[in-house]
N, C-alpha and C. Protein backbone atom coordinates (compact mmCIF):
# COMPACT_ATOMS: atom_id res chain seq x y z
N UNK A 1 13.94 11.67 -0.02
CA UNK A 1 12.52 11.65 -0.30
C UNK A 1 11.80 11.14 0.95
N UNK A 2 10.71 11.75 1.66
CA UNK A 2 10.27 11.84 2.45
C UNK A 2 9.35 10.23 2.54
N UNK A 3 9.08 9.76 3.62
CA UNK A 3 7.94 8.30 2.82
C UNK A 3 6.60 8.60 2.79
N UNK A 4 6.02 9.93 2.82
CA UNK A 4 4.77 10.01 2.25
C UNK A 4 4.70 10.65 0.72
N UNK A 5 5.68 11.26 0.17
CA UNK A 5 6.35 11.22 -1.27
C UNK A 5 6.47 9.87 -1.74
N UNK A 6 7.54 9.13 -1.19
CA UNK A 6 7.89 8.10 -1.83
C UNK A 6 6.14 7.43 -2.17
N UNK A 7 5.42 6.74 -0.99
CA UNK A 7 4.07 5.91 -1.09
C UNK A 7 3.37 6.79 -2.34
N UNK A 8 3.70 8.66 -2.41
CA UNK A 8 2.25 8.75 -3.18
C UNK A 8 2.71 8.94 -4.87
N UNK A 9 4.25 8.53 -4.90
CA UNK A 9 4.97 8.32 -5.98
C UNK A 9 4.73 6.88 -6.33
N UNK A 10 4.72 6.02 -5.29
CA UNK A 10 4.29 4.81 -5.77
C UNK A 10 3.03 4.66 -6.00
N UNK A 11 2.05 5.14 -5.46
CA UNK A 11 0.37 5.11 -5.74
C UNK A 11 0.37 5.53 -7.12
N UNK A 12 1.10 6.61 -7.58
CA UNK A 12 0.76 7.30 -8.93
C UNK A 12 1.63 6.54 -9.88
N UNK A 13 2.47 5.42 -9.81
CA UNK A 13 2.76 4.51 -11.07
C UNK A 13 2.56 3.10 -10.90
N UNK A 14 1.38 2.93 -10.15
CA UNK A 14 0.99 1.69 -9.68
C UNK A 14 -0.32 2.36 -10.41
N UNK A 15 -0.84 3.30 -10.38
CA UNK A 15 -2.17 3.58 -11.30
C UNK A 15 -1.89 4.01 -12.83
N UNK A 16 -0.93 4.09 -12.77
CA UNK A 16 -0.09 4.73 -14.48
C UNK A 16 0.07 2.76 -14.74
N UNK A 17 0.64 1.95 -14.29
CA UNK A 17 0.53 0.47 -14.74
C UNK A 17 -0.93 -0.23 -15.22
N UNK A 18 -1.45 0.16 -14.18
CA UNK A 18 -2.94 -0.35 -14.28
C UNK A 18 -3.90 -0.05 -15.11
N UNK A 19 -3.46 1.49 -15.75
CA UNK A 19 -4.52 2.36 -16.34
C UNK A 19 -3.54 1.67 -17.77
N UNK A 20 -2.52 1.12 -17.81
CA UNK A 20 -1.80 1.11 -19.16
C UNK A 20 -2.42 0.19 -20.07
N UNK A 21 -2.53 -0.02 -21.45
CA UNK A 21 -3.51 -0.78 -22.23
C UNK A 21 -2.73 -2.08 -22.49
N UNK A 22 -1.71 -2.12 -22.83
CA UNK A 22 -0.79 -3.52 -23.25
C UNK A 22 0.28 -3.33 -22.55
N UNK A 23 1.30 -4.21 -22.21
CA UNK A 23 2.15 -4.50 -21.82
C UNK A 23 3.12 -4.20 -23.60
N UNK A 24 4.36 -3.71 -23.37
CA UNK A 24 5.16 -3.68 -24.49
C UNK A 24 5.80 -4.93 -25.00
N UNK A 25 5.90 -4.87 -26.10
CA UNK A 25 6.68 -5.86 -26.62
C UNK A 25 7.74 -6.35 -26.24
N UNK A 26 8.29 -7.58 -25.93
CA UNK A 26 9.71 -8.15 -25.60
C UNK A 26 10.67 -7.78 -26.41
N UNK A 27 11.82 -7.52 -26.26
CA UNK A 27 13.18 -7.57 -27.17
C UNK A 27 13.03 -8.26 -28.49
N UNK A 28 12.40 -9.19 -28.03
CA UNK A 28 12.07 -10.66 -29.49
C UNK A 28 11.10 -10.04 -30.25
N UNK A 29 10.27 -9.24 -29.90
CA UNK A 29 8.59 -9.17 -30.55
C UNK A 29 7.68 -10.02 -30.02
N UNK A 30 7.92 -10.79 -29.34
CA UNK A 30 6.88 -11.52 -28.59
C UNK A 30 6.20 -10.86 -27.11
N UNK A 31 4.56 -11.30 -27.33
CA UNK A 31 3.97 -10.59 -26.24
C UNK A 31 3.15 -12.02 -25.66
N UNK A 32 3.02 -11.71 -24.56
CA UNK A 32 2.74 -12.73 -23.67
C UNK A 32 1.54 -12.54 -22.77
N UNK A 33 0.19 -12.58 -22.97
CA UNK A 33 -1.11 -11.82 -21.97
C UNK A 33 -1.50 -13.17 -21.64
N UNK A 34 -1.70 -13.43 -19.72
CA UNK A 34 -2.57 -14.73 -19.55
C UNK A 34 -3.61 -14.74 -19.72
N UNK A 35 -4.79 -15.40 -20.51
CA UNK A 35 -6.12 -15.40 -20.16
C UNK A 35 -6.82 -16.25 -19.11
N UNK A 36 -6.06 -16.80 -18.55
CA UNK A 36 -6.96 -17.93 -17.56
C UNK A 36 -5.93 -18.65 -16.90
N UNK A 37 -6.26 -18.67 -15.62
CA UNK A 37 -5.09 -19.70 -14.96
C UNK A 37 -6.01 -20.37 -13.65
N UNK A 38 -6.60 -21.28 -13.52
CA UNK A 38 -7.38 -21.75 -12.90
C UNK A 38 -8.00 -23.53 -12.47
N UNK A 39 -7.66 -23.34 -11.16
CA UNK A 39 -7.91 -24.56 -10.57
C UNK A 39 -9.73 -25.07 -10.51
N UNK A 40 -10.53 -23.89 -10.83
CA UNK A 40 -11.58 -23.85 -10.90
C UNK A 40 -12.69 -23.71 -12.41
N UNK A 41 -14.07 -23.80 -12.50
CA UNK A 41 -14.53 -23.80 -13.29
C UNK A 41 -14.94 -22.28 -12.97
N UNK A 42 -15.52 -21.70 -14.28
CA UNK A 42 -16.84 -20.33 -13.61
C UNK A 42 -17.34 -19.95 -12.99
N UNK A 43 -18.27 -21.42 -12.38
CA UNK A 43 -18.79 -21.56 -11.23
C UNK A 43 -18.66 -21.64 -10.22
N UNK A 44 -17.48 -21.95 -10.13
CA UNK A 44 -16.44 -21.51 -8.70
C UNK A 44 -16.06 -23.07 -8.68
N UNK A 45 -16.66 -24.27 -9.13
CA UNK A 45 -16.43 -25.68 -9.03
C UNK A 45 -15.17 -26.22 -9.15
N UNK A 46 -14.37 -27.23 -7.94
CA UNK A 46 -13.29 -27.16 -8.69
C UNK A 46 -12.97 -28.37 -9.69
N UNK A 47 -11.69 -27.92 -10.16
CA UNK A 47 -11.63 -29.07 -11.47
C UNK A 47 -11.44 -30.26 -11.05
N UNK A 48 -11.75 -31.72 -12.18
CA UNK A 48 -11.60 -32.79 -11.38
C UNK A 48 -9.87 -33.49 -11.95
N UNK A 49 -9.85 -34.41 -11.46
CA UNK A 49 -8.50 -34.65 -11.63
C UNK A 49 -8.32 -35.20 -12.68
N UNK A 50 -7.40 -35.33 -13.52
CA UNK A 50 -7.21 -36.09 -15.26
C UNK A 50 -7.40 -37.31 -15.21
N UNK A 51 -8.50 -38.20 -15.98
CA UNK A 51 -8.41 -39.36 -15.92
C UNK A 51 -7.13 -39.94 -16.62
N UNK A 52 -7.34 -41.36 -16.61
CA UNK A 52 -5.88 -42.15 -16.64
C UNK A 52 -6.46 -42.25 -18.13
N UNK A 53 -5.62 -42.84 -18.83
CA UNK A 53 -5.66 -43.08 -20.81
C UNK A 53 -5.11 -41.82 -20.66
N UNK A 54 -4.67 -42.25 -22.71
CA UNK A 54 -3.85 -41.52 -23.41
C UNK A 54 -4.10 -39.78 -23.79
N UNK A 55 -3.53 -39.17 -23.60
CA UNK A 55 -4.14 -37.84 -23.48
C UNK A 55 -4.43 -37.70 -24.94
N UNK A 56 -6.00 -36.78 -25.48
CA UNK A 56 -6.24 -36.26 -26.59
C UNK A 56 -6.49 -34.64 -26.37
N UNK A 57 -6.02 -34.37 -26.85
CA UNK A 57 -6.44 -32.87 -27.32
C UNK A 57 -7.48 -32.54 -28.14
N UNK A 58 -8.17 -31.93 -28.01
CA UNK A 58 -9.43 -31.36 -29.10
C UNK A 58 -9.42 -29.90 -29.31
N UNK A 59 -9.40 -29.23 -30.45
CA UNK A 59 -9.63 -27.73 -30.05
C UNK A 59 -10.57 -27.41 -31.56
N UNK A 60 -11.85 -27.12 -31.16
CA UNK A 60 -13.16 -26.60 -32.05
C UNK A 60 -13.44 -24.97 -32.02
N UNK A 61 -13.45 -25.11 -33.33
CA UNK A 61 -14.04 -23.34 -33.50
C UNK A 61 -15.51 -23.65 -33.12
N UNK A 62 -16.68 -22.63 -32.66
CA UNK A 62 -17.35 -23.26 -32.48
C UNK A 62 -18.34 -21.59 -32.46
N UNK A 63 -19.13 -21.72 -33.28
CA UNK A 63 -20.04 -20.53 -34.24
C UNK A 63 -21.85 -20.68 -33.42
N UNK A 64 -22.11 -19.80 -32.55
CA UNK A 64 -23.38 -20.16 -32.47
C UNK A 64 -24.71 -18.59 -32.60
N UNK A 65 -25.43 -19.20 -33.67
CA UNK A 65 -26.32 -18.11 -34.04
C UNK A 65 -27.01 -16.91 -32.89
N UNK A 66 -27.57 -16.00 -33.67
CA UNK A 66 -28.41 -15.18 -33.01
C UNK A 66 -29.21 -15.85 -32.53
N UNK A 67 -30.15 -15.75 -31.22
CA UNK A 67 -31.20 -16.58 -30.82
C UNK A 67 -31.04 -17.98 -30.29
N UNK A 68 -29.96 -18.70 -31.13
CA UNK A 68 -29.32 -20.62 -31.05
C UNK A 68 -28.88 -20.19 -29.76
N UNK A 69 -29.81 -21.32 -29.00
CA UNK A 69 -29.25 -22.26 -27.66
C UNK A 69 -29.12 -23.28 -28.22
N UNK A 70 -27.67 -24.02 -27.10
CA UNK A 70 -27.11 -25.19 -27.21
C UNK A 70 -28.50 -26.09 -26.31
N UNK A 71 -28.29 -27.34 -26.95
CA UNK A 71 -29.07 -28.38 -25.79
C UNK A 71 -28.26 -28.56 -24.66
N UNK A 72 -28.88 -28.97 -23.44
CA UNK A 72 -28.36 -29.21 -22.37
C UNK A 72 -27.56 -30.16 -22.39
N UNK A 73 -26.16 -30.17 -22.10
CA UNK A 73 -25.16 -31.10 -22.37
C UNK A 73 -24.35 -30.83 -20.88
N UNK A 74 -23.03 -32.02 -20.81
CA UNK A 74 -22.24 -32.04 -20.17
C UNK A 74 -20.57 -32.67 -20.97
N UNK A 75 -19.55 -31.94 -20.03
CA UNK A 75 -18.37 -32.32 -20.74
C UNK A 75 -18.02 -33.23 -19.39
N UNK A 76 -17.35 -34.02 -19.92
CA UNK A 76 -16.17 -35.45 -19.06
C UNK A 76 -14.95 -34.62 -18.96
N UNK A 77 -14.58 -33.92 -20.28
CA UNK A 77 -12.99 -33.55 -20.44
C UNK A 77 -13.08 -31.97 -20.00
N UNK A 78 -12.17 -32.10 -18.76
CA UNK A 78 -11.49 -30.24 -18.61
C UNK A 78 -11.83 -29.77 -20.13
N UNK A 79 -12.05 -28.16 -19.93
CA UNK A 79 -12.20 -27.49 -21.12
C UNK A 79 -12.14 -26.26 -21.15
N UNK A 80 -11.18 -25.56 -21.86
CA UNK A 80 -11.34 -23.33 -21.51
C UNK A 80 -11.75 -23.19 -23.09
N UNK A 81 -12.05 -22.03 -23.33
CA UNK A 81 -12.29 -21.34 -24.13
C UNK A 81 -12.47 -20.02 -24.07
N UNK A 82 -11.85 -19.04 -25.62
CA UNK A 82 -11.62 -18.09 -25.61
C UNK A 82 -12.65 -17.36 -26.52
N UNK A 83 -13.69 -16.14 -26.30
CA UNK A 83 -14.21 -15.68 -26.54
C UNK A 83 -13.48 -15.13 -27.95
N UNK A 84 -14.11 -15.18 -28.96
CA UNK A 84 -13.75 -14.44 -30.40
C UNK A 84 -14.13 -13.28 -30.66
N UNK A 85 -16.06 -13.50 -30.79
CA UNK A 85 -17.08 -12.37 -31.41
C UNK A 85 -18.45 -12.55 -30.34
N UNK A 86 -18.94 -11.73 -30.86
CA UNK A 86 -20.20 -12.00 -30.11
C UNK A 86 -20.38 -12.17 -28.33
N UNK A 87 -21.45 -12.69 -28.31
CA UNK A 87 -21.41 -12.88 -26.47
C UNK A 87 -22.19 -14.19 -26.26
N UNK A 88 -21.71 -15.02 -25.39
CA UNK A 88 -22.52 -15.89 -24.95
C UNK A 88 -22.86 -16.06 -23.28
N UNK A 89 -24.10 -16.47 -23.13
CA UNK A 89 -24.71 -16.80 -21.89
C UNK A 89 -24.68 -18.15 -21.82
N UNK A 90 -23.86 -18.71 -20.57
CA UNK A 90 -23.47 -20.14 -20.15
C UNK A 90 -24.55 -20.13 -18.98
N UNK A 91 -25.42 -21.05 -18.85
CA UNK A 91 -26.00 -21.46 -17.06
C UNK A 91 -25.94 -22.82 -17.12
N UNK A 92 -26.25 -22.95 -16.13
CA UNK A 92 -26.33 -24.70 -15.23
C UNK A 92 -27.48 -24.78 -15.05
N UNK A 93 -27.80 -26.21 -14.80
CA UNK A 93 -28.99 -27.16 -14.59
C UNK A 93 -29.01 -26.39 -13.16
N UNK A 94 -28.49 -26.01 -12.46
CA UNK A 94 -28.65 -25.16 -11.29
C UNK A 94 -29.34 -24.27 -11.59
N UNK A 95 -28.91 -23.41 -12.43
CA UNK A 95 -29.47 -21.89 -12.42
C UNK A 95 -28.55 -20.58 -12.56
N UNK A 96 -26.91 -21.26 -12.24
CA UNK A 96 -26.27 -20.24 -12.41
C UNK A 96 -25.68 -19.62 -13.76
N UNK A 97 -25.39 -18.77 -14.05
CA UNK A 97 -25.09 -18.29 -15.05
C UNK A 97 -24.14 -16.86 -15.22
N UNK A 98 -23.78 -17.22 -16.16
CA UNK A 98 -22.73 -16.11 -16.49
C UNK A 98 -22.21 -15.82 -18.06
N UNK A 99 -22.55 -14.33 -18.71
CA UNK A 99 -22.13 -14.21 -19.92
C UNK A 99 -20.32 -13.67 -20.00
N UNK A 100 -20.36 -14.79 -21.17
CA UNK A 100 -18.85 -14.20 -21.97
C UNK A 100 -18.74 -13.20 -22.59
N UNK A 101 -17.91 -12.63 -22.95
CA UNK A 101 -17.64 -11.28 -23.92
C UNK A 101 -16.15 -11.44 -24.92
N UNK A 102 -16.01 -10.93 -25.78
CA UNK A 102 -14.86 -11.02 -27.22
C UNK A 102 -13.61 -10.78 -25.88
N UNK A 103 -12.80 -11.85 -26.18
CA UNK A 103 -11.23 -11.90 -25.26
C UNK A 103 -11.51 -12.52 -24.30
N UNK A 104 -12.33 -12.54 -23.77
CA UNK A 104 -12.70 -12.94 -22.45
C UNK A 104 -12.45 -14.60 -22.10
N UNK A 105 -11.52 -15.48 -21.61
CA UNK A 105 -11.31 -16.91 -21.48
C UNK A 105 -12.90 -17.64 -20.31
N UNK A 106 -12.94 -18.37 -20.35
CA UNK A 106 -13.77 -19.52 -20.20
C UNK A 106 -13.68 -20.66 -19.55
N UNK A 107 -13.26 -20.78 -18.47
CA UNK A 107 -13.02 -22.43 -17.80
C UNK A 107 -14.27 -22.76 -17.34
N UNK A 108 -14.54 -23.94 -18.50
CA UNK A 108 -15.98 -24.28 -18.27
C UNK A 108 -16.06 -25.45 -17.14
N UNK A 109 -17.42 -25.62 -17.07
CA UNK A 109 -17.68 -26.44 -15.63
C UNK A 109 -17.51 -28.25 -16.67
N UNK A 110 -16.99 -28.49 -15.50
CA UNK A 110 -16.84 -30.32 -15.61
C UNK A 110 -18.07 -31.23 -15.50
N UNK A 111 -18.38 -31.77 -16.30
CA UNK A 111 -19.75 -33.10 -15.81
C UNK A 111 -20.95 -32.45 -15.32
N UNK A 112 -20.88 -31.71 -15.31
CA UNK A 112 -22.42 -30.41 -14.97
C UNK A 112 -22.95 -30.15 -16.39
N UNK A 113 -24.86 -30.46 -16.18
CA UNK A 113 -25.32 -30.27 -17.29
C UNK A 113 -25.60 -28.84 -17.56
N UNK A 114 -25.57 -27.81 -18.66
CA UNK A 114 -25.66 -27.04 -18.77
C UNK A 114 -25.93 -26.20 -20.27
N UNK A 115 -26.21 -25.14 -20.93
CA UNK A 115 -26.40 -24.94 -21.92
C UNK A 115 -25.83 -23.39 -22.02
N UNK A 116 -25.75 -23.19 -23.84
CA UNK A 116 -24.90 -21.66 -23.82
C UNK A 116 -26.63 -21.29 -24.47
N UNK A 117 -26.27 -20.13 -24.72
CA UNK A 117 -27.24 -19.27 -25.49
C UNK A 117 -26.43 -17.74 -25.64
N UNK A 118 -27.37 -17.75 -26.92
CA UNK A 118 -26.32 -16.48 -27.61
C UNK A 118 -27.91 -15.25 -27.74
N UNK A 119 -27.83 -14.61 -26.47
CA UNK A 119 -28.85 -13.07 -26.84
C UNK A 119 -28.79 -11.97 -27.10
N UNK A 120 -27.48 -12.31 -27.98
CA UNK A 120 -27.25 -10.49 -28.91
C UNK A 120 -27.60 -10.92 -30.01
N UNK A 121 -27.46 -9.82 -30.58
CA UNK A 121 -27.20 -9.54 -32.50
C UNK A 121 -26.39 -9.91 -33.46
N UNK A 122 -25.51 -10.38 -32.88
CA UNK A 122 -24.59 -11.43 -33.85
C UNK A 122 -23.68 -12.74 -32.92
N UNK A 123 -23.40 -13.04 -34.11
CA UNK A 123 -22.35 -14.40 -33.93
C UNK A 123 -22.04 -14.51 -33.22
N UNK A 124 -21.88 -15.57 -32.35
CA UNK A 124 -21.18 -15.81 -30.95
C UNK A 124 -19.89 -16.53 -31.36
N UNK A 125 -18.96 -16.25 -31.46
CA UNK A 125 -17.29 -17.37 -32.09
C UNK A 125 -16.57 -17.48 -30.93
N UNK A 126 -16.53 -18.66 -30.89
CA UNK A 126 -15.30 -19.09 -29.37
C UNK A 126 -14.62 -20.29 -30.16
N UNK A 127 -13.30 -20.34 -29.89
CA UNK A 127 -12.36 -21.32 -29.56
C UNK A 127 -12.42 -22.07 -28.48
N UNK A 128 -12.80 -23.40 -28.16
CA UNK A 128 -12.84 -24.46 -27.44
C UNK A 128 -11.48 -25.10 -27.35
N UNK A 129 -10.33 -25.07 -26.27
CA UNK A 129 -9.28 -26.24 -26.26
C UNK A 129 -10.09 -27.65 -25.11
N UNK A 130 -10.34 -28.94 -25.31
CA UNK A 130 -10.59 -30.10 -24.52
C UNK A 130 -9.57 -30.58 -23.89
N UNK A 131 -9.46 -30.77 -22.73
CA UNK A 131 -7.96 -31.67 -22.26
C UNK A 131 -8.40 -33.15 -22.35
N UNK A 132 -8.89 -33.90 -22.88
CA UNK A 132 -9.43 -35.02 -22.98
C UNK A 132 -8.45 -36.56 -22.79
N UNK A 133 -9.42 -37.40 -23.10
CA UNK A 133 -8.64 -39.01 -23.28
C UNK A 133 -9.32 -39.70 -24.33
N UNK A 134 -7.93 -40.17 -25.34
CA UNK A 134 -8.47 -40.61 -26.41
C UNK A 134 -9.55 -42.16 -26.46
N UNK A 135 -10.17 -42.05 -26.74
CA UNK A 135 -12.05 -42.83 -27.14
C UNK A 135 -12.86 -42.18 -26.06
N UNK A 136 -12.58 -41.50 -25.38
CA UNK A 136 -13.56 -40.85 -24.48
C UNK A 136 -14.30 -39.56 -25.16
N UNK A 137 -15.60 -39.16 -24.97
CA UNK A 137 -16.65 -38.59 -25.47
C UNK A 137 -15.95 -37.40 -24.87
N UNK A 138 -16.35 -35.83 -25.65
CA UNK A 138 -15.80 -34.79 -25.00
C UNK A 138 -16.96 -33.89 -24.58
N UNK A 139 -17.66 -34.60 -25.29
CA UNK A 139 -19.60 -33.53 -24.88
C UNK A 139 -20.53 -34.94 -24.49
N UNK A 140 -21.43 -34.53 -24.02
CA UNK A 140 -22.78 -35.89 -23.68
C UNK A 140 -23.49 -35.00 -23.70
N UNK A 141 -24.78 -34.81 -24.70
CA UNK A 141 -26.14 -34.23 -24.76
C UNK A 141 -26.91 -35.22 -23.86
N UNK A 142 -28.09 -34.52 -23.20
CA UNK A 142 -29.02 -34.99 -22.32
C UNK A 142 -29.85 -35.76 -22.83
């Protein structure tokens, strides 16, 4: 096989991978998709380092209406979240901003005040995991 065959044999199942919708199932039945792997927030900010105390976990379903903005708040504790339903619009006391969409993961910004708002037609549903420390606050409203 010639190597401009071989490259345009590889171009054409390197786009047959890419164009593919799921990855197949394991031997086990287990499937494995990353949503987020990140040293950073959204905002490009990076994360801060784990404070010292006992680690808590928090993980909130967390439902916000047609029209419902959050108040301007900030988190202490690392935090991702996974888009359910609906769409939400995250910005900063900056100005920046960026909407979520259903699947879509979330590494939200650290100690930055900021607010969601939901400007579609239905329900906004996300799963919140907190990497937190237990008696420490995981939200601070303004």
């Amino acid at each position: 096989m010639s190597s401009r065959s071989a490259g345009s044999l590889l171009t054409w199942l390197l786009c047959l991978l890419l164009a593919s919708p799921a990855p197949a199932f394991e031997p086990s039945g287990v499937q494995v998709e990353p949503l987020a792997k990140s040293a950073t927030s959204w905002n490009g900010t990076s994360l801060p380092a784990y404070p010292a105390g006992q680690p808590e976990v928090t993980v909130l379903r967390v439902r916000v209406a047609p029209g419902a903005r959050l108040p301007l708040h900030k988190h202490p504790a690392i935090n991702a979240a996974v888009m359910l339903v609906g769409e939400l619009t995250v910005t900063t006391e900056a100005g920046r901003s960026a909407r979520f969409r259903p699947g879509e993961a979330i590494v939200e910004v650290v100690n930055q005040w900021h607010y969601g708002y939901n400007e579609g037609p239905e329900i906004a549903e996300l799963i919140v995991f907190y990497a937190g420390v237990q008696g420490q606050p995981i939200t601070v409203d303004q």
